[in-house]
Protein backbone atom coordinates (compact mmCIF):
# COMPACT_ATOMS: atom_id res chain seq x y z
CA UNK A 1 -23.02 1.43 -20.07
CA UNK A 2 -25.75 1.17 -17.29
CA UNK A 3 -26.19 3.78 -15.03
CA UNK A 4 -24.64 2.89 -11.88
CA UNK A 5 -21.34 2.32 -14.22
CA UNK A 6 -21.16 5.85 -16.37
CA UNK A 7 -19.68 8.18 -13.58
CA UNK A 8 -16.82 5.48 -13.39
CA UNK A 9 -15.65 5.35 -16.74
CA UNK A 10 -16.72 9.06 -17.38
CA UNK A 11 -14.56 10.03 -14.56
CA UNK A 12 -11.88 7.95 -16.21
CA UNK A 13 -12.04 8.92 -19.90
CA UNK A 14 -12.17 5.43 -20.65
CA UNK A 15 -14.42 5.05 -23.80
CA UNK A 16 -15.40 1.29 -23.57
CA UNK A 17 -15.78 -0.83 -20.59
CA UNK A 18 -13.17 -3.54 -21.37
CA UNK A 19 -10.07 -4.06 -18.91
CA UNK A 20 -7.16 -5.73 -20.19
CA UNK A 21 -6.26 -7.69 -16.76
CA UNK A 22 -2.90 -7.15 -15.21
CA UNK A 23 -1.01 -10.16 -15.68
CA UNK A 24 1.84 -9.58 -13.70
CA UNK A 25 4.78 -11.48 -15.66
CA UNK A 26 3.00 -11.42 -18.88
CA UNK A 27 1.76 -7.44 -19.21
CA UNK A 28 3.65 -5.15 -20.50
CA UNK A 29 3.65 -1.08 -20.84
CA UNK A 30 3.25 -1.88 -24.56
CA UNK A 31 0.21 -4.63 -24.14
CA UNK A 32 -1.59 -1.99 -21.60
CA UNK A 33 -0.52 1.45 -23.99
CA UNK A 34 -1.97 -0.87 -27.38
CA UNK A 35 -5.62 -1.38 -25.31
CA UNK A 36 -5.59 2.20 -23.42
CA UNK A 37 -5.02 4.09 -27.19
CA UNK A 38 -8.20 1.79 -28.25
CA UNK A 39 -10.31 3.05 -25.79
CA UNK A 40 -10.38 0.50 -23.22
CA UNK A 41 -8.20 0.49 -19.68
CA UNK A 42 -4.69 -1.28 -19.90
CA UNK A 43 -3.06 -2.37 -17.40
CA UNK A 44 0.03 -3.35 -15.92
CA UNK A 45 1.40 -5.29 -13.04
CA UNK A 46 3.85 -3.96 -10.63
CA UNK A 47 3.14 -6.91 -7.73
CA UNK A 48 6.11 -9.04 -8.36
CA UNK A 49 8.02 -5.81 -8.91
CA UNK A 50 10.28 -3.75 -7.59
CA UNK A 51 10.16 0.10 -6.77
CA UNK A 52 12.73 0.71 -9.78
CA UNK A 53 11.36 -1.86 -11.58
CA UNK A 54 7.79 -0.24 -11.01
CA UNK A 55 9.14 3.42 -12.23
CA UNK A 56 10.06 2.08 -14.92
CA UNK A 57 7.57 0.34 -16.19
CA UNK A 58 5.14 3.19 -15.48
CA UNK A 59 7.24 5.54 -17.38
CA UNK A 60 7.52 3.22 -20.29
CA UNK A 61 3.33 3.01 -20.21
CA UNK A 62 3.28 6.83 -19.97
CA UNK A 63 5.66 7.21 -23.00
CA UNK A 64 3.67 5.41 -25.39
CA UNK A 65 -0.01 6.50 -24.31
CA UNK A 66 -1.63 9.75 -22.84
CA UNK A 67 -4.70 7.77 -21.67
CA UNK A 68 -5.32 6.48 -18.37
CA UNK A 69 -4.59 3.03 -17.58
CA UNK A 70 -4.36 0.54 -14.32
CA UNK A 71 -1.59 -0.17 -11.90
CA UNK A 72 -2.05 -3.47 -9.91
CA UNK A 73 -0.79 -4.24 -6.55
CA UNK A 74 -0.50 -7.49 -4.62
CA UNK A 75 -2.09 -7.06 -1.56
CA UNK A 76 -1.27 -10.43 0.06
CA UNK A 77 -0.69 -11.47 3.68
CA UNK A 78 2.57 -11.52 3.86
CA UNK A 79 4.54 -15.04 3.95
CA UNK A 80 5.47 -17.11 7.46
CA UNK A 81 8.53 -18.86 6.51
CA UNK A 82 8.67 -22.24 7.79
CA UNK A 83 11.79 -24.03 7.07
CA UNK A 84 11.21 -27.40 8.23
CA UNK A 85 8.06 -27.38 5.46
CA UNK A 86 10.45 -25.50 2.93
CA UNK A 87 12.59 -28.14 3.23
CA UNK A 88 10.03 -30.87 2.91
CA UNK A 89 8.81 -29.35 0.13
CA UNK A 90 11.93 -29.25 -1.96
CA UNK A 91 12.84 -32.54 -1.15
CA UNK A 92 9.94 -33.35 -2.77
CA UNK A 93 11.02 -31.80 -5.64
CA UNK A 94 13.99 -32.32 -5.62
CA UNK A 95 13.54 -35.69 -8.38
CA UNK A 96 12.51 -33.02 -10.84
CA UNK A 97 15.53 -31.24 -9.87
CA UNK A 98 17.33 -33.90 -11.25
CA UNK A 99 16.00 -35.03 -14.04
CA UNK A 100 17.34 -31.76 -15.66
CA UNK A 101 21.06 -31.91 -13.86
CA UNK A 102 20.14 -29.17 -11.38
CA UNK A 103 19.83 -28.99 -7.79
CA UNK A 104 17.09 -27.31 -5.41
CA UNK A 105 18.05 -23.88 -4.05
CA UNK A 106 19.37 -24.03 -0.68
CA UNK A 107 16.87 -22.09 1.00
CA UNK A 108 14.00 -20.22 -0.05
CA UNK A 109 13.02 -16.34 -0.21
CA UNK A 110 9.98 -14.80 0.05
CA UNK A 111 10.62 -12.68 -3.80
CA UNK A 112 7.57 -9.97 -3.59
CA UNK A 113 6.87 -8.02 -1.00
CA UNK A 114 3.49 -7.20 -0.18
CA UNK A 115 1.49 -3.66 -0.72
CA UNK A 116 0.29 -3.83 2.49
CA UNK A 117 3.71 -3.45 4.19
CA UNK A 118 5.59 -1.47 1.20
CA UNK A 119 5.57 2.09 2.21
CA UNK A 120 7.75 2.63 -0.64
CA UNK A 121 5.55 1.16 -3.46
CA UNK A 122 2.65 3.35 -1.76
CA UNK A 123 5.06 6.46 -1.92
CA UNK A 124 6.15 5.63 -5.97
CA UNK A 125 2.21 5.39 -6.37
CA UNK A 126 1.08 8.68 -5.10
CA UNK A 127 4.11 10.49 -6.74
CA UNK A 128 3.25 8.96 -10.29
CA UNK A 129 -0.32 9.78 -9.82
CA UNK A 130 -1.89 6.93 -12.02
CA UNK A 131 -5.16 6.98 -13.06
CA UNK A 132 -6.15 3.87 -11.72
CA UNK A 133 -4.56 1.28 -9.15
CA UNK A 134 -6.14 -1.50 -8.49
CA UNK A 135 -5.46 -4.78 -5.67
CA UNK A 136 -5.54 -7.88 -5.49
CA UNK A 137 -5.68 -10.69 -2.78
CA UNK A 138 -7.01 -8.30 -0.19
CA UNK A 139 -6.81 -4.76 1.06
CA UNK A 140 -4.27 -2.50 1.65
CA UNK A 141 -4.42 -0.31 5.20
CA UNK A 142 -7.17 2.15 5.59
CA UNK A 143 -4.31 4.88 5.47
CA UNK A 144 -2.87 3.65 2.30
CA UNK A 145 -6.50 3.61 0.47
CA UNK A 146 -7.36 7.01 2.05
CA UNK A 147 -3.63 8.73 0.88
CA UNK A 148 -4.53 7.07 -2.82
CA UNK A 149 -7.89 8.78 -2.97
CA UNK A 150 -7.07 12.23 -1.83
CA UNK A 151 -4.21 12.21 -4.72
CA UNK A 152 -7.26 11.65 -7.12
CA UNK A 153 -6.42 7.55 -7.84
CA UNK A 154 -9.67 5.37 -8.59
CA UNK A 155 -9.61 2.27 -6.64
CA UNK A 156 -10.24 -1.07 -7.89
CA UNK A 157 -10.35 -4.37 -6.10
CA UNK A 158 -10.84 -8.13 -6.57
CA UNK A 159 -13.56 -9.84 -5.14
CA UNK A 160 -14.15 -13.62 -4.89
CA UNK A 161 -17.48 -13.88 -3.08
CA UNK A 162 -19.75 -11.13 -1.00
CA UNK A 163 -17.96 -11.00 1.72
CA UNK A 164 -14.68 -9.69 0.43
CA UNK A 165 -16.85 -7.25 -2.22
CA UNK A 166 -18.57 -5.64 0.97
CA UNK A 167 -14.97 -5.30 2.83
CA UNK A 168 -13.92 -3.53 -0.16
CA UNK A 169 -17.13 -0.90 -0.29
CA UNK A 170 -16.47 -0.07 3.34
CA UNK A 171 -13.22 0.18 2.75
CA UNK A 172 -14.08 3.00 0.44
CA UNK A 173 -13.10 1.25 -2.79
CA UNK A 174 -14.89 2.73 -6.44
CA UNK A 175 -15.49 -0.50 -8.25
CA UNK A 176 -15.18 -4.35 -7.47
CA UNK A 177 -13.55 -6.73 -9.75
CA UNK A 178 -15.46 -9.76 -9.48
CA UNK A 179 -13.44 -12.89 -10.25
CA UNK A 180 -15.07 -15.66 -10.85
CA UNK A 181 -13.49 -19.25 -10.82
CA UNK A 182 -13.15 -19.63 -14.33
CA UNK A 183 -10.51 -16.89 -14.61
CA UNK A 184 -6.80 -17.51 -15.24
CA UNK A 185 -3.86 -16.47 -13.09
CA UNK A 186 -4.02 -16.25 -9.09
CA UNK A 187 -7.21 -16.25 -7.28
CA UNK A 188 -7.80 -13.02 -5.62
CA UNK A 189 -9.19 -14.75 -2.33
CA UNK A 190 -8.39 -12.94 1.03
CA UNK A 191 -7.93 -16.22 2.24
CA UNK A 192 -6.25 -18.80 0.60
CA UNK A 193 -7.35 -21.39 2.32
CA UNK A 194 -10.79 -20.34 2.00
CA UNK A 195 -12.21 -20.24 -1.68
CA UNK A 196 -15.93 -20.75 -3.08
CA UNK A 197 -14.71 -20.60 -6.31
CA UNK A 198 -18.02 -18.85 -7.54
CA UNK A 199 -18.31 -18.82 -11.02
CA UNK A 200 -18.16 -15.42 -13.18
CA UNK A 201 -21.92 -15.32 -13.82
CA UNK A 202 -23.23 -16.10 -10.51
CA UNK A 203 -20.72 -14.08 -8.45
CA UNK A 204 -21.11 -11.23 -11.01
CA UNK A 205 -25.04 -11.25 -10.06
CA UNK A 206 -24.65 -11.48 -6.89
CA UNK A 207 -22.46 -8.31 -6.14
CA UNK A 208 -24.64 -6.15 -8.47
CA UNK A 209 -27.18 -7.14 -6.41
CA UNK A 210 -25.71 -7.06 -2.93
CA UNK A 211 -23.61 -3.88 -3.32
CA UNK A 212 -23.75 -0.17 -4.58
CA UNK A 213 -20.51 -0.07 -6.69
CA UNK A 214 -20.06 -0.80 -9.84
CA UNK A 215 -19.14 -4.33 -11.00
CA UNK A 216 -16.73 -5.50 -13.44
CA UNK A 217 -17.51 -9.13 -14.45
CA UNK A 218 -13.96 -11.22 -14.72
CA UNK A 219 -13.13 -14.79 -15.77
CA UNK A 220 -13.95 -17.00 -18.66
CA UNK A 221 -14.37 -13.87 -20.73
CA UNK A 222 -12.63 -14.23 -24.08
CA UNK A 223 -15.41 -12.36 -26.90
CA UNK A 224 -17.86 -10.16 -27.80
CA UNK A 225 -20.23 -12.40 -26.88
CA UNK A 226 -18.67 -12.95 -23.43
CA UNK A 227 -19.16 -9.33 -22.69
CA UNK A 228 -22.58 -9.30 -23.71
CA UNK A 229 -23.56 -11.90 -21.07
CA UNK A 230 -21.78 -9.90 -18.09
CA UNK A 231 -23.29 -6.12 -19.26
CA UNK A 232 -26.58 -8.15 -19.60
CA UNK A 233 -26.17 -9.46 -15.84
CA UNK A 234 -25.39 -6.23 -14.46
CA UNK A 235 -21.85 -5.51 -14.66
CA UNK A 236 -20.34 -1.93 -15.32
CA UNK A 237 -17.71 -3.55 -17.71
CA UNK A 238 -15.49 -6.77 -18.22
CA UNK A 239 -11.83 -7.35 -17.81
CA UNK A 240 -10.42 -9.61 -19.91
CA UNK A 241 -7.12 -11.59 -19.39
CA UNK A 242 -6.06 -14.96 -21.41
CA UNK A 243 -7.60 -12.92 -24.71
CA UNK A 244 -4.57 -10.92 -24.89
CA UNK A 245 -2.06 -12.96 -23.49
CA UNK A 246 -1.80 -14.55 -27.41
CA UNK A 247 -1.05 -11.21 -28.66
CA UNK A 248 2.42 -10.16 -29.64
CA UNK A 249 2.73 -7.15 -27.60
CA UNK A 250 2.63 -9.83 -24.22
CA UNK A 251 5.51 -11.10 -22.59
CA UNK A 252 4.24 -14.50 -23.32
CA UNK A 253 7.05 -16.78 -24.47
CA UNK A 254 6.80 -18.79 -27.73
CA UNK A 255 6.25 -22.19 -25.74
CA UNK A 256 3.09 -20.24 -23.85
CA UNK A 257 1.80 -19.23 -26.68
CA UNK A 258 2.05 -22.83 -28.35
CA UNK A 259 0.07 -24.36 -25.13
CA UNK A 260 -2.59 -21.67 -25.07
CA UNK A 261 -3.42 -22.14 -28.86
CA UNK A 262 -3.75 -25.53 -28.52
CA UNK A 263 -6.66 -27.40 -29.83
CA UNK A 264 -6.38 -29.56 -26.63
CA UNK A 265 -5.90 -26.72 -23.93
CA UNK A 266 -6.86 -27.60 -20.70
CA UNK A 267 -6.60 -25.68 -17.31
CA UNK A 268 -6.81 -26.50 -13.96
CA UNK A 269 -6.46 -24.72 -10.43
CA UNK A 270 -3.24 -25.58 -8.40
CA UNK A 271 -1.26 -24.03 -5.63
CA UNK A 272 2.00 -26.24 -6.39
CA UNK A 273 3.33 -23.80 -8.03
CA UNK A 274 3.49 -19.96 -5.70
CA UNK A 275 1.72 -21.26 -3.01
CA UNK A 276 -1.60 -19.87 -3.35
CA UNK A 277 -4.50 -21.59 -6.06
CA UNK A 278 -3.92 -20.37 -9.51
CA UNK A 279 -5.30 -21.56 -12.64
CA UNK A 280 -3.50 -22.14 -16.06
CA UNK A 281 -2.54 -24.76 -18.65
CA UNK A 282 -2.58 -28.24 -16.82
CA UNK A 283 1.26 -29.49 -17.28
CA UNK A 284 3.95 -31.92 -15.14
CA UNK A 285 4.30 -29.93 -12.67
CA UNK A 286 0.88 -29.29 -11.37
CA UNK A 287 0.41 -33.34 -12.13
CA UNK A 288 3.36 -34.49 -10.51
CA UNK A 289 4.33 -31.94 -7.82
CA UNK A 290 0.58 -31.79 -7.01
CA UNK A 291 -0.03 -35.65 -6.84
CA UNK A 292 -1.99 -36.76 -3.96
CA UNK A 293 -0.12 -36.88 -1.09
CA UNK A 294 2.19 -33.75 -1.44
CA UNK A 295 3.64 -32.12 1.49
CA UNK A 296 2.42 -29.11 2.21
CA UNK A 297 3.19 -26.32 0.17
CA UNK A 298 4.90 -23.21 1.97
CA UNK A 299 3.48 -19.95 1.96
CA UNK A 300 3.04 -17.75 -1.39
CA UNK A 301 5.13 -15.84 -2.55
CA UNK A 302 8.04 -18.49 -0.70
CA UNK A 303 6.88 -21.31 -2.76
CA UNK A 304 7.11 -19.83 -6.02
CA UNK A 305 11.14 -19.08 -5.79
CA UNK A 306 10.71 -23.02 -5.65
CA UNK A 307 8.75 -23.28 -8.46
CA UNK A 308 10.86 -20.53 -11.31
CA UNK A 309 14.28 -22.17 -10.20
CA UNK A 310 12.31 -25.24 -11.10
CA UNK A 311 10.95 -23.67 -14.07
CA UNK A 312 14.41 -21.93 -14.93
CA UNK A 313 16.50 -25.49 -14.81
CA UNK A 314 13.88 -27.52 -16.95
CA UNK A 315 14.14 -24.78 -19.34
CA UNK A 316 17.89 -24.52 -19.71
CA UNK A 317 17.19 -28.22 -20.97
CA UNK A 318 14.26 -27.32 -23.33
CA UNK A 319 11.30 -28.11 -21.22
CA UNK A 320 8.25 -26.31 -20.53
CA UNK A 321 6.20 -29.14 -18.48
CA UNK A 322 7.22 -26.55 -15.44
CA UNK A 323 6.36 -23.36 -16.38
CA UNK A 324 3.47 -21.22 -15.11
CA UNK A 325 1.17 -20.50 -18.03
CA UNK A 326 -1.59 -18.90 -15.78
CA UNK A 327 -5.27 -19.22 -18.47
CA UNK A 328 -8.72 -18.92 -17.82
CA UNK A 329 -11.20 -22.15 -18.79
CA UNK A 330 -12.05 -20.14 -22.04
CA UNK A 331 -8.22 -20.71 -23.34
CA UNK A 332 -9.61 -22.30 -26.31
CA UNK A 333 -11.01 -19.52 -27.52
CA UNK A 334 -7.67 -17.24 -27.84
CA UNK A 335 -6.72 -15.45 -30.75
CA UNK A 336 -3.23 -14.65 -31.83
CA UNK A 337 -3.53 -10.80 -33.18
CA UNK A 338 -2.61 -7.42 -32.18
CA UNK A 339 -3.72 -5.67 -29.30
CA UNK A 340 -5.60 -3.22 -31.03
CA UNK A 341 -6.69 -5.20 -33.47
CA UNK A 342 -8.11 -8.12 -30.85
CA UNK A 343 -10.06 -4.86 -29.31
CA UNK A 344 -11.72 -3.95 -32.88
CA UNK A 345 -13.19 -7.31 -32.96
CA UNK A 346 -14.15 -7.40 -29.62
CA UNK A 347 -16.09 -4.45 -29.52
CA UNK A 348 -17.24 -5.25 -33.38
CA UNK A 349 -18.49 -8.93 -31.71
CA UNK A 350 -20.24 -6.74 -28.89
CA UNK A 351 -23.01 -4.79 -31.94
C-alpha cells in the first residue's frame, strides 16, 4: 500500500486492497461475506433494491461476516418518461416479443428509484451504519453525503474521467473509483450521453495525478498481475468485478456462467438494454435491438423493465440471446472457483 492509500484501508480494517465490485443482480451477502473474511472489501448492491429488500440483504452480509464491507447506491438522474418513445421503442421490439409467444408490456415503469431522491434508502443507511457505501452514476445531495459522514460511513464514488473525480473530492468523498472503459456492468458516467470511455490505465493515472484522494483502479482487472499494473500506476487498491462473477457464491445463472467461460467471449458496450451504456457478453439482443437505425431508447432505469420482460419471455422458452450478462473485456480470463479461494490466488499472483 502507498502512502496516500494506508489511512483508508487502516481506517477500514481491510487487510488487502482488493474490492469485489458490487454487481447489483449478481452479488450476493454470501459473494461479499466469502471476500470480506479473506481480507479484502465485499460488497453488495442495494441500487435495484428495495428498502426491505436492502435490510435484508445487509443483515444477511452481517450474519455471515464481522468485517466491514461496501454498500452501493445508484445515484442516477432520475428517469423522464416519454411515452410516445416508450412506445416506439417496444414496437420495435415487439418481433422479439413474438418469436417467443409473448407480448410487450403495456406500458413501462421506471423499477429503481434513485439515491438521490430516496430519503428512505438514506434513512436504512445511516441506521445500519455500514462500513462503507459507495455510488455510482453521480452524487447524491450535499446533505445526504454530509449525514453519511457524521455517522462514521467512508464514501466511495465512481469516476469516469477528471471532471466527475474532482466533483466527487469537493463533494467531500474519501476515495474515487476510477472506471475505466474496459470494465463490465453500467458505466458510472454522470452523463450518459457524455462518455470518454478512458481506459483503466490512463484514467487511473490521471486521477492520481490530478487529485488528493486515493484511487482505486477498476476495469479489465481479472489477476494478480492486473493488480500489479494499477498499484504500480498509482492506485490505492483495485476492485475487481467479472473475476468473481464465475464463482459459485454469485447469483450468476448457469447460462451466464457458460457465456463468460467461453473460449470465444466477447463484450461490447450497449445501452439497448436499461437505457444507459453497459458492457457485457455481446448476444441478440444488443445485435438486433441495437442495429443501426434503432429508435431511441427511453430513459434508464424505464428501458430496462423493457429489456427483463424481454429477457423473462425468451427464457420461459430456453433462450439466453436476451439476457444481461454485464463482463469486463478481460472475460476470458475468468476462473470458476470459490470466493476465497479466487482471493488466495489473487493475492498469491500479486508476490
Amino acid at each position: 500500500m502507498n502512502g496516500r492509500s494506508a489511512p483508508l484501508w487502516s481506517r477500514l480494517g481491510v487487510d488487502h486492497p482488493i474490492i469485489q465490485a458490487p454487481m447489483a443482480g449478481t452479488s450476493t451477502p454470501a459473494l461479499a461475506a466469502a471476500v470480506s473474511n479473506a481480507g479484502g472489501l465485499g460488497s453488495i448492491a442495494i441500487g435495484a433494491a428495495s428498502v426491505e429488500q436492502a435490510h435484508d440483504m445487509l443483515q444477511a452480509t452481517r450474519a455471515l461476516t464481522q468485517r466491514p464491507f461496501n454498500v452501493n447506491v445508484f445515484c442516477h438522474r432520475p428517469a423522464q418518461a416519454d411515452a410516445a418513445r416508450e412506445a416506439a421503442w417496444l414496437a420495435h421490439l415487439q418481433p422479439r416479443f413474438a418469436e417467443f409467444g409473448a407480448h410487450p408490456p403495456p406500458r413501462l415503469h421506471e423499477i429503481y428509484r434513485s439515491f438521490v431522491t430516496d430519503a428512505a434508502m438514506r434513512d436504512l443507511l445511516l441506521a445500519e451504519r455500514p462500513a462503507v457505501v459507495s455510488f455510482h452514476f453521480g452524487l447524491p445531495p450535499a446533505a445526504s453525503i454530509a449525514a453519511l459522514q457524521r455517522a462514521g460511513i467512508v464514501l466511495l464514488a465512481t469516476a469516469t474521467r477528471p471532471g466527475e473525480a474532482r466533483a466527487a473530492e469537493d463533494a467531500g468523498i474519501d476515495a474515487i473509483v476510477a472506471q475505466g472503459a474496459e470494465a463490465g456492468g453500467h458505466r458510472g458516467v454522470f452523463d450518459p450521453a457524455d462518455d470518454p470511455r478512458i481506459g483503466t490505465l490512463a484514467l487511473t493515472r490521471l486521477l492520481t495525478a490530478q487529485t488528493s484522494l486515493p484511487v482505486i483502479a477498476a476495469g479489465g482487472i481479472m489477476d494478480g498481475a492486473g493488480i500489479r499494473a494499477a498499484l504500480a500506476l498509482g492506485a490505492a487498491g483495485v476492485q475487481l468485478g467479472t473475476a468473481f462473477v464465475a464463482c459459485p457464491e454469485s447469483a450468476a445463472d448457469a447460462a451466464y456462467r457458460r457465456a463468460l467461460l467461453a473460449a470465444d467471449v466477447e463484450t461490447a458496450i450497449t445501452s439497448v438494454i436499461s437505457g444507459r451504456p453497459a458492457r457485457g457478453i455481446v448476444n441478440r439482443f444488443m445485435r438486433e435491438a441495437g442495429a443501426t437505425g434503432h429508435p431511441p431508447v427511453p430513459d434508464y432505469p424505464i428501458a430496462y423493465d423493457a429489456g427483463k420482460a424481454l429477457h423473462a419471455a425468451a427464457r420461459a422458452r430456453g433462450n439466453a440471446q436476451f439476457a444481461a450478462q454485464w463482463a469486463g473485456q478481460g472475460a476470458a480470463l475468468a476462473r470458476a472457483m470459490p470466493a476465497a479461494a479466487l482471493f488466495a490466488a489473487l493475492l498469491a499472483e500479486m508476490q
